[in-house]
Protein backbone atom coordinates (compact mmCIF):
# COMPACT_ATOMS: atom_id res chain seq x y z
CA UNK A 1 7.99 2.64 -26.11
CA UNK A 2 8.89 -1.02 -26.99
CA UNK A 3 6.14 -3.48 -26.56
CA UNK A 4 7.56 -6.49 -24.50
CA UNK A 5 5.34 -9.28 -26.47
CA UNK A 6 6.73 -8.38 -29.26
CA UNK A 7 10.01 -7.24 -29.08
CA UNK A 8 12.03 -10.40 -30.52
CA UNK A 9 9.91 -10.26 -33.53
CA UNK A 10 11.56 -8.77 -36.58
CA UNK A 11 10.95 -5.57 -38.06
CA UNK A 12 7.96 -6.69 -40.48
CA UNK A 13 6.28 -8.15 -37.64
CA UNK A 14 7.00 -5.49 -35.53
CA UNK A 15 5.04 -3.09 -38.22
CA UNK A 16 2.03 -5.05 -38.25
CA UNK A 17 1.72 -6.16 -34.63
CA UNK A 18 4.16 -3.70 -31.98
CA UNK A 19 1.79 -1.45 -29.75
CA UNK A 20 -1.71 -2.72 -30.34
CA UNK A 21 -4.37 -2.33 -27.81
CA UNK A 22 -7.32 -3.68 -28.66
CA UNK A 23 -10.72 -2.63 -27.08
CA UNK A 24 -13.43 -4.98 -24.93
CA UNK A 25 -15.04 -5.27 -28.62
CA UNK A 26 -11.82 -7.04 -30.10
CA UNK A 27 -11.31 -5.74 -33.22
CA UNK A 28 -9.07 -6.50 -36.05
CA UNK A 29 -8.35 -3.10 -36.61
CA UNK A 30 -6.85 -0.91 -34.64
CA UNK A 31 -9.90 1.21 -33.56
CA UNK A 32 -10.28 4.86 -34.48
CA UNK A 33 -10.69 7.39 -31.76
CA UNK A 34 -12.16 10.70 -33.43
CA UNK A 35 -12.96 12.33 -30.31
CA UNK A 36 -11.44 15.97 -29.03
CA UNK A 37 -11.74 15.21 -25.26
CA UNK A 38 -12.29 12.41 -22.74
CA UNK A 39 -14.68 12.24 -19.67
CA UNK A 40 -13.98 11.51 -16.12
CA UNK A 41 -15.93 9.29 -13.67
CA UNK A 42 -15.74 11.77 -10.67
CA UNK A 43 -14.35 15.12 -9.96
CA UNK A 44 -11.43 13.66 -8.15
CA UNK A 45 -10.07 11.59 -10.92
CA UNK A 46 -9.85 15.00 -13.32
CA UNK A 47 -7.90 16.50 -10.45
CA UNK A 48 -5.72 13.18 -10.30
CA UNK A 49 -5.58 13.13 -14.35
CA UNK A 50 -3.96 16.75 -14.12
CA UNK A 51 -1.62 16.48 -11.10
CA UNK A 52 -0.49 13.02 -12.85
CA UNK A 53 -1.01 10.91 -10.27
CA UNK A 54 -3.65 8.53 -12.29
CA UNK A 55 -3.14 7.96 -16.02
CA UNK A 56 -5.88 8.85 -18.24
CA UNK A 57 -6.68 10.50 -21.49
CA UNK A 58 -7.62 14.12 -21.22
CA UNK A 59 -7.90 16.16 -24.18
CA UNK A 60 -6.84 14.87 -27.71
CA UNK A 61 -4.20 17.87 -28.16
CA UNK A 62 -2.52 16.14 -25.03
CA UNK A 63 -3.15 12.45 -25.95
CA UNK A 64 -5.10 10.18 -27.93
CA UNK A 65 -5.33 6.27 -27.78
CA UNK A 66 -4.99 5.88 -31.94
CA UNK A 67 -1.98 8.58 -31.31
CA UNK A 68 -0.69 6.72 -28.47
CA UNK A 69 -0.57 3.39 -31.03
CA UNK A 70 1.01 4.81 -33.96
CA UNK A 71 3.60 6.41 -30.90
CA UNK A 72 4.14 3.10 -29.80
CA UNK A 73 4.98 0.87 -33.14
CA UNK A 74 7.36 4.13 -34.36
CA UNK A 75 9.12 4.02 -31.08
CA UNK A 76 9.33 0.05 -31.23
CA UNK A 77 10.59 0.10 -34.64
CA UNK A 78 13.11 2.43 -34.03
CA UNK A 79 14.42 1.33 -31.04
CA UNK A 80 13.54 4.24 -29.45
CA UNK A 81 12.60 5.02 -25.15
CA UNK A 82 9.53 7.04 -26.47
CA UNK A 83 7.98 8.82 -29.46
CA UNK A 84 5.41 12.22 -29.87
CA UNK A 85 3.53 12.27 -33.20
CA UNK A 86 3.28 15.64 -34.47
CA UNK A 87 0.83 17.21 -37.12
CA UNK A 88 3.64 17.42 -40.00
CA UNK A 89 6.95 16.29 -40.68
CA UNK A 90 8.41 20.00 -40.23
CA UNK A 91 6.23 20.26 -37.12
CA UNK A 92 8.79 17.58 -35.94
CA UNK A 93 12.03 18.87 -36.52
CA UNK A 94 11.01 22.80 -35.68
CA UNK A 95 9.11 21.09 -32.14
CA UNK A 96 12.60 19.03 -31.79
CA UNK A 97 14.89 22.20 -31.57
CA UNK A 98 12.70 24.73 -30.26
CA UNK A 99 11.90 22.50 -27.37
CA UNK A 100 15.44 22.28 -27.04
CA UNK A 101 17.43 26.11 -27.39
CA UNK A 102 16.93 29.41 -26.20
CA UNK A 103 18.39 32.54 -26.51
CA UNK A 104 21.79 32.70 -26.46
CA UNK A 105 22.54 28.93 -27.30
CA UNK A 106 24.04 27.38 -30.55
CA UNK A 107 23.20 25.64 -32.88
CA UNK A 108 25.10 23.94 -35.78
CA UNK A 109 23.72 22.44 -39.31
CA UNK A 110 24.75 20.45 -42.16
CA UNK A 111 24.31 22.69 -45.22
CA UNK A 112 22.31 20.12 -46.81
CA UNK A 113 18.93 20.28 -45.82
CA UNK A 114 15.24 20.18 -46.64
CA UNK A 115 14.73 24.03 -47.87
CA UNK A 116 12.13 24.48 -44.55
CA UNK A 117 14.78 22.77 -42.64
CA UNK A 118 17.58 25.04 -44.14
CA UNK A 119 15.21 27.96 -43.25
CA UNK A 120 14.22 27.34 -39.53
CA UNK A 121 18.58 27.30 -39.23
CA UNK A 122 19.02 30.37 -41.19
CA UNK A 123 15.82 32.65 -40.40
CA UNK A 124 13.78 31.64 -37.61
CA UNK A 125 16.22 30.44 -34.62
CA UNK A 126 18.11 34.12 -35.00
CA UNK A 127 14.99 35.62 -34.55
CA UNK A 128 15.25 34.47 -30.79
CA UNK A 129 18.34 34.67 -30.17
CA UNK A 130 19.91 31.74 -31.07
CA UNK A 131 23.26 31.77 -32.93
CA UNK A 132 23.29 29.30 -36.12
CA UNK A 133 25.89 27.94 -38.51
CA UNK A 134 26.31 25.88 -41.19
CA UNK A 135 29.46 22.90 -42.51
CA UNK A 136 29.60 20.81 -45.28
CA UNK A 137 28.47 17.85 -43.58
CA UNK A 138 30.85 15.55 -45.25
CA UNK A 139 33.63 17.12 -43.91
CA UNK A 140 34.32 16.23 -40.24
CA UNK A 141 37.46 18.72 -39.96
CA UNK A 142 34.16 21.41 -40.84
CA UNK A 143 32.50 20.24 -37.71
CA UNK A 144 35.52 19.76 -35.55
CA UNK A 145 35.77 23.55 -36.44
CA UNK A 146 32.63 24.39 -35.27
CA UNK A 147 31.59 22.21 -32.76
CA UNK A 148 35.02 23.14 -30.86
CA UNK A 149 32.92 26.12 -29.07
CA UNK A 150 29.71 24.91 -26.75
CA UNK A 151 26.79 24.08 -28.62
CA UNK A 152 23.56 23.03 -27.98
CA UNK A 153 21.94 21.06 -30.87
CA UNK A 154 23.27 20.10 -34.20
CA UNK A 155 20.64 18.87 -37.61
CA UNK A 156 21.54 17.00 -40.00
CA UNK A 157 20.03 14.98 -42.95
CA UNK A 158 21.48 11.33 -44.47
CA UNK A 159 20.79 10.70 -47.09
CA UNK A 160 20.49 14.04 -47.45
CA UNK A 161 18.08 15.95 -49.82
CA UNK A 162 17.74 16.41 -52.68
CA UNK A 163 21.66 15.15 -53.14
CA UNK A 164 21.80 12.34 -51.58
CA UNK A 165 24.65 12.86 -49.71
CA UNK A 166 25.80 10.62 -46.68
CA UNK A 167 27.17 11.97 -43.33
CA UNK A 168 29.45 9.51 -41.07
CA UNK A 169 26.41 9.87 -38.18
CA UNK A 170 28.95 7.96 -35.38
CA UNK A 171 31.85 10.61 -35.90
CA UNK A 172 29.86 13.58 -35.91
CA UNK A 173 27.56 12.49 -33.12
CA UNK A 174 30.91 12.25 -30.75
CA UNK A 175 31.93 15.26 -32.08
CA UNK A 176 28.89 16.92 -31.13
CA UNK A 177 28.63 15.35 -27.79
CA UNK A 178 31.96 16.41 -26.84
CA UNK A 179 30.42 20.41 -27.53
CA UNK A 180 27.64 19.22 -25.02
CA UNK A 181 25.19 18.83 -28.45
CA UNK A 182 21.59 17.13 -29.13
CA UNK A 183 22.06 15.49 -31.92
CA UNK A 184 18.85 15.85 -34.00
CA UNK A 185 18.90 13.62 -37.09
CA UNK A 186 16.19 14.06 -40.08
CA UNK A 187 15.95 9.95 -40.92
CA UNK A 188 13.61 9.99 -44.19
CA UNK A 189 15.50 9.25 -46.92
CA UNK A 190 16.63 6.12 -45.20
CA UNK A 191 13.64 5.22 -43.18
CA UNK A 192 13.61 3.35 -39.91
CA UNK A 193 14.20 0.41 -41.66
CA UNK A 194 17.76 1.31 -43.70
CA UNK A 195 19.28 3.46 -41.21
CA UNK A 196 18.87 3.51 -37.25
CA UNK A 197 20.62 6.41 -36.26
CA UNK A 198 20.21 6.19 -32.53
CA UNK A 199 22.05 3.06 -32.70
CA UNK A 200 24.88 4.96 -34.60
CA UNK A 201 25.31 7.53 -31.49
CA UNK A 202 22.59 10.30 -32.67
CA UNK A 203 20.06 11.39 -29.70
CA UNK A 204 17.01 12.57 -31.71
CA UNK A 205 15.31 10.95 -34.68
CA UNK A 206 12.86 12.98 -36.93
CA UNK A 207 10.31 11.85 -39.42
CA UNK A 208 8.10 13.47 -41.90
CA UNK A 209 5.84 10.19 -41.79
CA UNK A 210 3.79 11.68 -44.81
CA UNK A 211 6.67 10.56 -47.03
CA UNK A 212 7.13 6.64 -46.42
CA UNK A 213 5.55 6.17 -43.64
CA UNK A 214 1.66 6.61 -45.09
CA UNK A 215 3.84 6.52 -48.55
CA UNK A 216 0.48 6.37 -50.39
CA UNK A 217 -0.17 10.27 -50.88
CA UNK A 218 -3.42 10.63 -48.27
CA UNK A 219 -2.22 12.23 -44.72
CA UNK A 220 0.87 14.46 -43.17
CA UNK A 221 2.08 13.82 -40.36
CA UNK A 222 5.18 13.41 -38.15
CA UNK A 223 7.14 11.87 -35.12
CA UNK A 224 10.23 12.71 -32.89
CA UNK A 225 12.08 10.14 -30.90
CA UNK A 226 14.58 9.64 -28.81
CA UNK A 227 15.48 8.62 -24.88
CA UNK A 228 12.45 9.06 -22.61
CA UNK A 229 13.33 11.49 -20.47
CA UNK A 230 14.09 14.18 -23.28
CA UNK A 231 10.46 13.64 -24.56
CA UNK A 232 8.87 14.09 -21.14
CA UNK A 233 10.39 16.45 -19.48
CA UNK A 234 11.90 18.89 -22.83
CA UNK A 235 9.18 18.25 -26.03
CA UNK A 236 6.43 16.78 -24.28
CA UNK A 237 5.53 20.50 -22.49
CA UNK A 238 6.23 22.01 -25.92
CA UNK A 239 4.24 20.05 -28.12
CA UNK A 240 1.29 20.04 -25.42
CA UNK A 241 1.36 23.76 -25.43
CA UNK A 242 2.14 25.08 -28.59
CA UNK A 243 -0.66 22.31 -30.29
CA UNK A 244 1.44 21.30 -32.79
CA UNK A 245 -0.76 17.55 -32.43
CA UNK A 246 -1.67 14.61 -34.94
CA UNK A 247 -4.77 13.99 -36.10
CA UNK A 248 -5.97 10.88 -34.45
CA UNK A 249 -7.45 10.25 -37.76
CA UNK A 250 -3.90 10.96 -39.97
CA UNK A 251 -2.32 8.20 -37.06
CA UNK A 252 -4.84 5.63 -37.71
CA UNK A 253 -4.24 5.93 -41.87
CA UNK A 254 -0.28 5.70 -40.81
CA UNK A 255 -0.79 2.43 -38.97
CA UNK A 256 -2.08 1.15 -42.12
CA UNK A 257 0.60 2.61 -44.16
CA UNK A 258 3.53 1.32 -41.31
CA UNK A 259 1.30 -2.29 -41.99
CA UNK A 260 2.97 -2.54 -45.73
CA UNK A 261 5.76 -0.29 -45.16
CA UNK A 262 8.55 -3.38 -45.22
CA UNK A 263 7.03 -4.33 -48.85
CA UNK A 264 6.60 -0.84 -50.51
CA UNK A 265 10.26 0.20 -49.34
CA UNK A 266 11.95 -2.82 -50.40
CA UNK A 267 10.13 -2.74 -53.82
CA UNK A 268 10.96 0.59 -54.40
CA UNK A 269 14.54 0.74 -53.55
CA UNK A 270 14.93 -2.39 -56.24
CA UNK A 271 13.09 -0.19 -58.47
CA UNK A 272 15.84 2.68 -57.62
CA UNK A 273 18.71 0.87 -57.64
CA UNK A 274 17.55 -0.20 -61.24
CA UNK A 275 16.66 3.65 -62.38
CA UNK A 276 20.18 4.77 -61.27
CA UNK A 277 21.63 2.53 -63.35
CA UNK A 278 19.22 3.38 -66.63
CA UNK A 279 19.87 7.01 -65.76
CA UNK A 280 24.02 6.71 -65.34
CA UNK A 281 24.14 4.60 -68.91
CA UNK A 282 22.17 7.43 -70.90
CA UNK A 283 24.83 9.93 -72.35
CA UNK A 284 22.34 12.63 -71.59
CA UNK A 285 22.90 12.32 -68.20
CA UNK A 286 25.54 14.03 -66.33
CA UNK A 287 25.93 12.68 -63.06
CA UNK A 288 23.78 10.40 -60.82
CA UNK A 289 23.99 10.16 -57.15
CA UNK A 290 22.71 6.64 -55.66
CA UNK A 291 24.21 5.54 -52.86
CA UNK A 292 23.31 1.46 -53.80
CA UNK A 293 26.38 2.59 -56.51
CA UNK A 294 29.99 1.71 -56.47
CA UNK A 295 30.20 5.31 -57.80
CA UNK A 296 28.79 7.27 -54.87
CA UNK A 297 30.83 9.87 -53.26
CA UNK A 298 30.44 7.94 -49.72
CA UNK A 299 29.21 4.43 -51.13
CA UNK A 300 31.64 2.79 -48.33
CA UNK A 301 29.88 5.10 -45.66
CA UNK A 302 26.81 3.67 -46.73
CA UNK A 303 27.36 0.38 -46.92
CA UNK A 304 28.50 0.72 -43.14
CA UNK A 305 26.28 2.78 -42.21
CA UNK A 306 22.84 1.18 -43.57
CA UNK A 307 21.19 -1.70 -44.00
CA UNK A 308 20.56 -0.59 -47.78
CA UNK A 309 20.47 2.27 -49.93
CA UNK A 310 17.42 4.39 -51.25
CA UNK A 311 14.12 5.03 -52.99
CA UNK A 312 15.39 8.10 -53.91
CA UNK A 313 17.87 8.90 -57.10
CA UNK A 314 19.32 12.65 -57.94
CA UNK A 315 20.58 13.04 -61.13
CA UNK A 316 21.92 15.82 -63.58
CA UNK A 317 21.01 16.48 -66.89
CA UNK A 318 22.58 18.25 -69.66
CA UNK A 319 21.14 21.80 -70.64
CA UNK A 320 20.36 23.31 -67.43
CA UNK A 321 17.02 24.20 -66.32
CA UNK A 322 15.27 24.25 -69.92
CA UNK A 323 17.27 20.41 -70.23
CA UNK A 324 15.86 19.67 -66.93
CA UNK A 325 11.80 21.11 -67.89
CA UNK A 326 12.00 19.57 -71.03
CA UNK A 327 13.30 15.70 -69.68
CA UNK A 328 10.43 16.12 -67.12
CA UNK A 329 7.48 17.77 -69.43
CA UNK A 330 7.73 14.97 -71.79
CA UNK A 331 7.20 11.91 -68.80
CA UNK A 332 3.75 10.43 -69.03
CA UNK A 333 3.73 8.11 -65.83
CA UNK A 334 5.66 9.81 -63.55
CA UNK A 335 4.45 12.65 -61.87
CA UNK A 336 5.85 16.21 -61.53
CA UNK A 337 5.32 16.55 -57.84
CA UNK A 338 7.26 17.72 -54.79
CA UNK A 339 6.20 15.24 -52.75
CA UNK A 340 8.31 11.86 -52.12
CA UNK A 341 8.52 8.44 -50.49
CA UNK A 342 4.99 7.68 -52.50
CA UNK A 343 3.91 4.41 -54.18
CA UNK A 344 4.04 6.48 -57.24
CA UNK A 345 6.99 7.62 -58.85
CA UNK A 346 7.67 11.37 -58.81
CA UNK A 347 10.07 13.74 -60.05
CA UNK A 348 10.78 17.45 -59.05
CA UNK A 349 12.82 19.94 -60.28
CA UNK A 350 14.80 21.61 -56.62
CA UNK A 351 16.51 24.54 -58.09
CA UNK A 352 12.78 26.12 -58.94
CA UNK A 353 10.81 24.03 -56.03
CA UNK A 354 12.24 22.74 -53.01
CA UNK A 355 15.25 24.48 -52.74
CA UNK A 356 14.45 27.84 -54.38
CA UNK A 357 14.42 29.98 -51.59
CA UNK A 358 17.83 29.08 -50.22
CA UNK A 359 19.56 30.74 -52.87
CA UNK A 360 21.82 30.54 -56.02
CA UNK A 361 24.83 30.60 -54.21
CA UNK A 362 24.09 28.36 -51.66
CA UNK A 363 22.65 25.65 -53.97
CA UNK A 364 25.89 25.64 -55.74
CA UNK A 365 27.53 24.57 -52.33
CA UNK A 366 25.37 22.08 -52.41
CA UNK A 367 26.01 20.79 -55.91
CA UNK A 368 22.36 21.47 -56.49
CA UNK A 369 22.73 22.39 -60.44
CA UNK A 370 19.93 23.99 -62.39
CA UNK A 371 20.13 20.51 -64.50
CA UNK A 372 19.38 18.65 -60.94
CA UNK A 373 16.07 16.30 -60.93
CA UNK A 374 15.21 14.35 -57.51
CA UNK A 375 13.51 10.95 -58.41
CA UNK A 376 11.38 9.36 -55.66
CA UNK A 377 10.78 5.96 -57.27
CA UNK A 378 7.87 4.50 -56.85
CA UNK A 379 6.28 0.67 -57.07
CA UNK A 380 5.37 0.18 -60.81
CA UNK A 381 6.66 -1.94 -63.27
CA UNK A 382 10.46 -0.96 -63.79
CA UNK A 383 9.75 -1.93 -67.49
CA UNK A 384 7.12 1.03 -67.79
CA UNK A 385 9.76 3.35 -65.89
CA UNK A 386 12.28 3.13 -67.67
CA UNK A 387 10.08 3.18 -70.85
CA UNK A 388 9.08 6.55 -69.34
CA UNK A 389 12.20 7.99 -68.76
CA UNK A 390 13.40 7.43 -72.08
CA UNK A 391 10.58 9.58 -72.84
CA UNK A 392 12.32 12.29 -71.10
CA UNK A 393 16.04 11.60 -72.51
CA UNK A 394 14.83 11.22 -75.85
CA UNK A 395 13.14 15.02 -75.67
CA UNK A 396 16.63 15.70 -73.99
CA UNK A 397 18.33 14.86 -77.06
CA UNK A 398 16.19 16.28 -79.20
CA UNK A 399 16.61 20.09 -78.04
């Protein structure tokens, strides 16, 4: 929820001051509460705490002040009614739809997702009934297709990963509303501070927040948000009851991380946008998808669509898989990791990690190529980068 006092602030303000509630002791800090339950002066008031007619903490799988705080600065940040911090980023998205179908509904998905995303969609929604389907999400004659029968939710990534493609989030959104959709959108490779899809028409906004949220490698951890209503009446009961809660201690680390978050994002996508271009000038290197580029696929999308590009590059490399192991066995500072959004730069290989389990013939939908590398870049000197990667092109070449 936004916090009035400092709501005309901008958004690095906002991260370092929206939603605190300091203690009688008056810390500096945002105060820590590691505690599993909460007591109650009288009998009454726990009857009163569980009817809901007094407000107070009850058990920490329910509610949690240093929850409640990192809940607050998300939801303020994203312009958001309301916000539930789960306990990881795919605890988010599967809480956001299974909160929200049941047997018998629909439920349509851009075919570029997340591999756990791609496999909640295609394995665990038909196991209860729910019918699924997938569109290229760039093509908005796909989902006029399929959202011209009633649906009930629609995913979608954008940027998506590992590809970085970007879907128009306005058009499909009133294409999904007209098929009575929640539109659930999966907002990491932009962050809350490139892309705000809510404003762009989209109902639901997912995080993983252990990508750029903490962005330093320590905690998982995720949030959902969207109007306040949906959260109350539709997650809320789900989340409650199925456990799927934050550790107050992972939400007090990401209220440190959200503290820098302005500086380490804006740092690293000038680090990215100068990696793309490194990568696209080596002759070793097929393609490279960036959407800071003039050469992007939907670079006029993104410029309308957010406030600035990426952290994260995908690139091609010539020779396939063995091109792509030997480019990333010969780095020395950049780690081989599946993991992104971190201060440190990593690089991962999705045909054999990520996206493995979705399939040969579904990553070439995607354009996922066994020569594919996803770079999340990082914060260290861009000099010592791209010294690095020409580490990797030069053991390219010399295959």
């Amino acid at each position: 929820m936004s916090n009035d006092s400092t709501s005309t602030y901008r958004p690095a303000t906002r991260l370092l001051h929206a939603g605190i509630e300091r203690t009688p002791f008056g810390e500096t800090s945002e105060a820590m509460f590691l505690t599993s339950g909460f007591v109650y002066d009288n009998a009454e008031q726990a009857e009163a705490t569980f009817t809901g007619d007094v407000v107070h903490y009850q058990y920490s799988r329910f509610g949690n002040p240093t929850v409640a705080a990192l809940e607050s600065r998300l939801a303020d940040l994203e312009g958001a009614e309301a916000c539930i911090a789960t306990s990881t980023g795919m605890g988010a998205v599967s809480s956001a739809l299974l909160s929200h179908v049941k047997a018998g509904d629909r439920v349509v998905a851009s075919r570029a997702l997340f591999g756990s995303c791609h496999w909640i969609v295609a394995n665990l929604l038909p196991r209860y009934g729910v019918e699924t389907e997938f569109v290229d999400g760039r093509d908005l004659d796909a989902w006029a297709a399929a959202l011209s029968r009633p649906t009930a939710a629609v995913l979608l990534e954008s940027p998506s990963n590992p590809m970085l493609d970007i879907l128009d989030l306005r058009a499909i959104s009133d294409l999904a509303h007209a098929a009575g959709a929640l539109v659930v959108v999966d907002n990491v490779f932009a962050t809350p501070l490139y892309q705000k899809p809510l404003e762009l028409g989209a109902d639901v906004v997912v995080y993983s927040c252990t990508k750029h949220i903490d962005g330093q490698g320590r905690v998982l951890g995720g949030a959902v948000l969207g109007r306040r209503d949906w959260i109350t009446d539709t997650l809320q009961p789900f989340t409650r009851n199925t456990g799927n809660a934050l550790s107050p201690f992972n939400a007090w680390v990401m209220l440190k991380g959200l503290e820098t978050l302005s500086l380490r994002v804006r740092a690293m996508t000038e680090n990215a946008a100068a990696v793309a271009d490194h990568l696209a000038a080596a002759d070793c290197v097929t393609r490279v998808f960036y959407p800071g580029r003039t050469d992007h696929p939907q670079y006029e999308l993104a410029k309308r669509q957010m406030s600035d590009a990426s952290t994260l590059v995908a690139f091609e490399v010539a020779g396939g898989k063995e091109g792509a192991f030997a480019f990333m066995n010969a780095l020395r500072l950049i780690a081989i990791s599946n993991n992104l959004g971190d201060a440190r730069s990593m690089v991962t290989h999705p045909a054999t990690t990520t996206h493995m389990k979705i399939g040969a013939e579904e990553r070439a939908r995607l354009g996922i190529s066994d020569g594919a590398i996803r770079f999340s870049v990082g914060l260290e000197d861009i000099a010592d980068l791209k010294d690095d990667l020409d580490r990797g092109l030069a053991a390219l070449r010399s295959r």
